[in-house]
Protein backbone atom coordinates (compact mmCIF):
# COMPACT_ATOMS: atom_id res chain seq x y z
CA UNK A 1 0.02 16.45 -19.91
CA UNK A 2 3.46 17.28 -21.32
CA UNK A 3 4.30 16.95 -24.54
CA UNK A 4 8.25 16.55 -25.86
CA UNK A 5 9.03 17.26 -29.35
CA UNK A 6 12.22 15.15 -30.71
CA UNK A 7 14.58 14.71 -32.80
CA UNK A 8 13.76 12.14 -35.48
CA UNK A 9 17.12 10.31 -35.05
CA UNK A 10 17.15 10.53 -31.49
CA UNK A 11 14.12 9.79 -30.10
CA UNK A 12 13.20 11.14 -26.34
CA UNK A 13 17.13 11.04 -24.20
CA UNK A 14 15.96 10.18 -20.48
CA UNK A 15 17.49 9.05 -17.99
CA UNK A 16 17.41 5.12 -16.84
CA UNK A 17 14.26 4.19 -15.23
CA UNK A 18 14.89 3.36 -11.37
CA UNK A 19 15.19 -0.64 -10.52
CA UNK A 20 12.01 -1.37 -8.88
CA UNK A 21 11.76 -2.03 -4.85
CA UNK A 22 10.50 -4.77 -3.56
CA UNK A 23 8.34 -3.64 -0.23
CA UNK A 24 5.86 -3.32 0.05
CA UNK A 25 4.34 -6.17 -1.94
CA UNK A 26 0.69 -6.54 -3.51
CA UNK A 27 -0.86 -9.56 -1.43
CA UNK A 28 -4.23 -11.52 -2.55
CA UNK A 29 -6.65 -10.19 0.21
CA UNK A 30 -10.23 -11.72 0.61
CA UNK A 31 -11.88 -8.02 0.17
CA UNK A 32 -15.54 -6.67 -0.37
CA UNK A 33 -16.22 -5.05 -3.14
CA UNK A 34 -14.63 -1.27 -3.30
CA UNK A 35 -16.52 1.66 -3.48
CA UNK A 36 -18.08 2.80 -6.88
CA UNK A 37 -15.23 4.79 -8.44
CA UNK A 38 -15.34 8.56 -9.20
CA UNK A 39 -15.05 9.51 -13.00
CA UNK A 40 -11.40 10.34 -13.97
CA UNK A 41 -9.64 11.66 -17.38
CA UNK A 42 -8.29 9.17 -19.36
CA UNK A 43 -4.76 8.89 -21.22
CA UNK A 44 -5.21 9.22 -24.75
CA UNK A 45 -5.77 5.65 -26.71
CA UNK A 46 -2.63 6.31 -29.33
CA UNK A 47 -3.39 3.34 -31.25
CA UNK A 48 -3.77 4.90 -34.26
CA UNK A 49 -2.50 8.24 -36.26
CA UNK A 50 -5.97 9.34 -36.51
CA UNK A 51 -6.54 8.92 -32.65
CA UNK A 52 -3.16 11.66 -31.68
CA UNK A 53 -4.32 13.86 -29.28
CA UNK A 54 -4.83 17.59 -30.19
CA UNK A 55 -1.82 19.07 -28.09
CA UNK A 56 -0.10 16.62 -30.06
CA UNK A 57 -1.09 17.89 -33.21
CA UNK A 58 -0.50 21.14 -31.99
CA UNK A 59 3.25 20.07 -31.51
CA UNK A 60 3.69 18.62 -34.99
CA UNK A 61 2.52 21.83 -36.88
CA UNK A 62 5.15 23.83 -34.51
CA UNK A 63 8.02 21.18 -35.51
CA UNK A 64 7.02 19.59 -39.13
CA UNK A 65 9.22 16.80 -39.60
CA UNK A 66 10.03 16.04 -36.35
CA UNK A 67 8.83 12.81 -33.55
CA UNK A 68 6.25 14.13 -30.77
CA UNK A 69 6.29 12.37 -27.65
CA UNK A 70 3.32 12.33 -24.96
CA UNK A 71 4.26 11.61 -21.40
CA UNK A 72 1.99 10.21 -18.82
CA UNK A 73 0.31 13.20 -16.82
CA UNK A 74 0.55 11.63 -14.05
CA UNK A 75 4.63 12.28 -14.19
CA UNK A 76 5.33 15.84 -12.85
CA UNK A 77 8.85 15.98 -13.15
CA UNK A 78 11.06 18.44 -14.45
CA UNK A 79 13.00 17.77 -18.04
CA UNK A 80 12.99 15.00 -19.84
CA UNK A 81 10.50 12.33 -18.89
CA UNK A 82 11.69 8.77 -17.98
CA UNK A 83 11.07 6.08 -20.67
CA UNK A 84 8.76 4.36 -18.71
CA UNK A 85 6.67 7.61 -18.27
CA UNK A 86 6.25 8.23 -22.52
CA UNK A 87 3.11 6.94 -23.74
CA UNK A 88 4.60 6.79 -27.12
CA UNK A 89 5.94 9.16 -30.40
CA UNK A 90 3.97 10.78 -32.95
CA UNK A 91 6.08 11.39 -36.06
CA UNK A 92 4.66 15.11 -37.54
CA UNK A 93 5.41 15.58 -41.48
CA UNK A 94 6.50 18.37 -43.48
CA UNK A 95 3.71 19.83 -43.85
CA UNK A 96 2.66 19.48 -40.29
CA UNK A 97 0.38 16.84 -39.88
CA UNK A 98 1.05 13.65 -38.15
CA UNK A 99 1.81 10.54 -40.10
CA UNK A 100 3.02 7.84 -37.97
CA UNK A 101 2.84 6.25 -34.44
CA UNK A 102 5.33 4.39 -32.50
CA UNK A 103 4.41 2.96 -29.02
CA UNK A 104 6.62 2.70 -26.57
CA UNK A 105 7.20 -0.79 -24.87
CA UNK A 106 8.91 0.34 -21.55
CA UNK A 107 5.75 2.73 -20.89
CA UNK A 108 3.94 1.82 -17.47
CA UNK A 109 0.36 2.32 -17.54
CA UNK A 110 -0.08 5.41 -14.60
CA UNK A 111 -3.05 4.89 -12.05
CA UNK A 112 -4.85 7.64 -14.53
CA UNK A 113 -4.52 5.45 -17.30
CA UNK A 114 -5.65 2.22 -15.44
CA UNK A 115 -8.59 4.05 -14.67
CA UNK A 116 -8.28 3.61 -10.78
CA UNK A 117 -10.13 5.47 -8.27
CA UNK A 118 -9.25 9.43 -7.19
CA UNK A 119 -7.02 8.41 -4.32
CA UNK A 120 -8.67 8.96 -1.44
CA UNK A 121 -6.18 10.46 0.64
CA UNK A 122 -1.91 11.03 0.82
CA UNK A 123 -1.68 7.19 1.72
CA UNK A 124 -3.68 6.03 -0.57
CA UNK A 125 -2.56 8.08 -3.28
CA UNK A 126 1.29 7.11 -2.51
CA UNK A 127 0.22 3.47 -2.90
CA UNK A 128 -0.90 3.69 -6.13
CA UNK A 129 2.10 5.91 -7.18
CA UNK A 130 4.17 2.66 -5.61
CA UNK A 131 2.19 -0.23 -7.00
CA UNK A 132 2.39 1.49 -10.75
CA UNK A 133 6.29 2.36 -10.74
CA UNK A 134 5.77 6.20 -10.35
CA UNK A 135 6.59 6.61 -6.88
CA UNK A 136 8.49 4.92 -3.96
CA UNK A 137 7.49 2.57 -1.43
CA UNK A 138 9.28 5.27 1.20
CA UNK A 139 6.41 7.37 0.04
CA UNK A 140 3.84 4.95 1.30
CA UNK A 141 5.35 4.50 4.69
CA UNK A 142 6.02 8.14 5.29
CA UNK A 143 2.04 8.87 4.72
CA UNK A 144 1.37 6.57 6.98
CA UNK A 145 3.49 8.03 9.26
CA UNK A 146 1.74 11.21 9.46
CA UNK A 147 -1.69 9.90 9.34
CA UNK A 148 -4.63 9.41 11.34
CA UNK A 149 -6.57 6.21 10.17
CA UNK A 150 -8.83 3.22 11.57
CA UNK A 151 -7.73 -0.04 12.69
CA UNK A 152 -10.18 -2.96 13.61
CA UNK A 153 -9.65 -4.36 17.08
CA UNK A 154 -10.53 -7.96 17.93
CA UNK A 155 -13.41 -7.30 20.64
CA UNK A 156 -10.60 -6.68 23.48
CA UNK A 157 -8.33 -4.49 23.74
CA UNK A 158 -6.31 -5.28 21.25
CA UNK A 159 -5.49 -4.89 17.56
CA UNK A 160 -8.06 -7.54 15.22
CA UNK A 161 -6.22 -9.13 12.08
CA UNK A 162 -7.42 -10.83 8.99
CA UNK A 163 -6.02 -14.56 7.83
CA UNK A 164 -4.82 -14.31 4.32
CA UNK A 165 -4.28 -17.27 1.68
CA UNK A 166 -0.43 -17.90 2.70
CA UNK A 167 -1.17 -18.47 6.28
CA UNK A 168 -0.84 -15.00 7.70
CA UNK A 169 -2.38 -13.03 9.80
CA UNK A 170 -1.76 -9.31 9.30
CA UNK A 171 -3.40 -6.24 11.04
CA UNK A 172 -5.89 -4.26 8.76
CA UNK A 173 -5.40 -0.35 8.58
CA UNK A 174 -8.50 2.01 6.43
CA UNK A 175 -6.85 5.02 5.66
CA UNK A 176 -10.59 6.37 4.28
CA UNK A 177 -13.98 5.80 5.93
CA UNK A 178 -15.31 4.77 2.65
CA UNK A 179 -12.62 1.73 2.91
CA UNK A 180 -13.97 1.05 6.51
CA UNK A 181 -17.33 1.44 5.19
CA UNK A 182 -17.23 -1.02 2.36
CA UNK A 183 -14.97 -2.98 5.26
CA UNK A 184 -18.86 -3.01 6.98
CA UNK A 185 -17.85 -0.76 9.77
CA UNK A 186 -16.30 -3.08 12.04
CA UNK A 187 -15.75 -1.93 15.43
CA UNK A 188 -12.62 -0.17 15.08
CA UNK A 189 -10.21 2.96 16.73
CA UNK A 190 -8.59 5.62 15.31
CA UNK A 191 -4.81 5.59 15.95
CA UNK A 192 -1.74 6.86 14.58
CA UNK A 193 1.68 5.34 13.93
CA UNK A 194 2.77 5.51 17.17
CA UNK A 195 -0.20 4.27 18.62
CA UNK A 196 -0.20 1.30 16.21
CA UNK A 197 3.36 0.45 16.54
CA UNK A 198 2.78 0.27 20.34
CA UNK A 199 -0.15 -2.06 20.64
CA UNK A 200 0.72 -3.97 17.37
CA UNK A 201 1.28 -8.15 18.23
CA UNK A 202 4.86 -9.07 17.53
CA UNK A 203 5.60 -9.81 14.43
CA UNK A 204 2.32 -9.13 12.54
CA UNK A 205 2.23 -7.19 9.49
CA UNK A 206 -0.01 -4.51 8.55
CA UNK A 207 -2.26 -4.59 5.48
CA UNK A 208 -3.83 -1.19 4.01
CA UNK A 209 -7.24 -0.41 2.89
CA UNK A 210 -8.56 -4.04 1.75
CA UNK A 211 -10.83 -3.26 -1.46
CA UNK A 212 -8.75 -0.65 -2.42
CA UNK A 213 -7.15 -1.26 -6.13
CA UNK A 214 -3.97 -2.32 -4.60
CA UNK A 215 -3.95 -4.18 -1.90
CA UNK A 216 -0.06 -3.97 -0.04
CA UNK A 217 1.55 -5.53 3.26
CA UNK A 218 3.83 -3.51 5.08
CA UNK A 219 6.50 -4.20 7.13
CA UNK A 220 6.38 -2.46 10.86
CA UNK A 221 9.76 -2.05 10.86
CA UNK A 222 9.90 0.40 8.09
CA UNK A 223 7.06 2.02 9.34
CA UNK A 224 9.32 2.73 12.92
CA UNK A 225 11.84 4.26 10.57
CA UNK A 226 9.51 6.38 8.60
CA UNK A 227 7.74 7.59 12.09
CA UNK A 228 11.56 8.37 13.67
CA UNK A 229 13.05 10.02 10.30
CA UNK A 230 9.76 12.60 10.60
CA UNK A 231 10.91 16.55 12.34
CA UNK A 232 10.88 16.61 15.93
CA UNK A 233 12.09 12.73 15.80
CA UNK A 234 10.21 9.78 17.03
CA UNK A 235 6.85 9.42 17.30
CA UNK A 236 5.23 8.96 21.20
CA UNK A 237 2.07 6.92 21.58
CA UNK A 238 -0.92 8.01 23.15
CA UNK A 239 -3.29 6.53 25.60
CA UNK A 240 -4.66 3.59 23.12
CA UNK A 241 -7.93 2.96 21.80
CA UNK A 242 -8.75 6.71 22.80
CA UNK A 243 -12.12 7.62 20.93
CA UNK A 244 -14.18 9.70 21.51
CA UNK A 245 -17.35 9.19 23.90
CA UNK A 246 -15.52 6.60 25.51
């Protein structure tokens, strides 16, 4: 967790926050329920002056009269922290205690602090990075990319697909066997990009891990790009549906 000490007039300088992109998109799935999540740290409750954290306190007896700011841990970044990463300021009197809080209104509440699920893998964890503003979509498709994951099919040889509420039908993709699992196991293979991209119907979309905290539809396109921008260039499919003891 990094902690910032201020200047009293100037608050925390960052830079601007990025402007948000707009793929993918958090859809309204029909899911089961998700798997029982794993217990996680939580982000300090700064509510109240009595409630400041001790590395905070810690701060304001190094720099008495000065503001304290807390980022999210979940931001790893070097320097200042973005506004939207700062939990809030913690205003340290002379004599080294801490005497005031101010939230801060432009803070976005990390997966950490929503209390969501370990990620259970790169994709996963890149889609809750996207879906809470502290990572790009590019990041989602470019896990993807590299990944190995299960896809129902629809008792042929073909890729299955869910309807959702606007009329849709997208293909599912469980980037965990415990999404599959809560999924009920449906007869599924286990393909990468390439694969999917070859034997995916025109035009449908992909949805990942339904019961997952975010659920997000992704466009194939992007996906193409993210499998061609990888080293060694674009991706080449295998035979399809290859699993084993078949």
């Amino acid at each position: 967790m990094t902690v910032i000490p201020e200047g009293a007039d100037d608050g925390v300088a960052v830079p601007a926050a990025p402007a948000p992109a707009p793929e993918p998109e958090p859809v309204p799935v029909p899911v089961p329920e998700r798997p029982e999540a794993p217990e996680v740290p939580e982000v300090p409750d700064a509510s109240e002056v009595s409630e400041a954290p001790p590395q905070v306190r810690a701060a304001a007896r190094a720099a008495p009269g000065r503001w304290i700011g807390l980022a999210d841990p979940t931001w790893l970044g070097e320097g200042p922290p973005p506004p939207w990463a700062v939990i809030g300021w913690w205003r340290a009197g002379t004599d080294g205690g801490v005497e005031e809080f101010a939230a801060n209104e432009e803070y976005r509440e990390s997966p950490l602090a929503r209390d969501w699920p370990v990620p259970t893998d790169p994709v996963d964890a890149a889609v809750q990075s996207c879906a809470t503003g502290y990572g790009p979509p590019e990041a989602v498709y470019r896990a993807l990319a590299s990944a190995q994951f299960a896809v129902p099919l629809d008792g042929g040889d073909g890729v299955g697909g869910i309807g959702l509420p606007d009329g849709e039908t997208v293909a599912v993709v469980f980037t965990a066997r415990s999404w599959l699992a809560a999924a009920g196991s449906p007869d599924h293979a286990l393909l990468g990009a390439a694969d999917l991209l070859e034997w995916l119907p025109p035009g449908c979309r992909l949805v990942l891990n339904p019961g997952a905290p975010v659920v997000m539809r992704l466009e194939p396109a992007l996906l193409r790009e993210a499998l061609d921008a990888r080293p060694g260039g674009p991706g080449r499919p295998l035979r399809p549906f290859d699993r084993p003891g078949r």
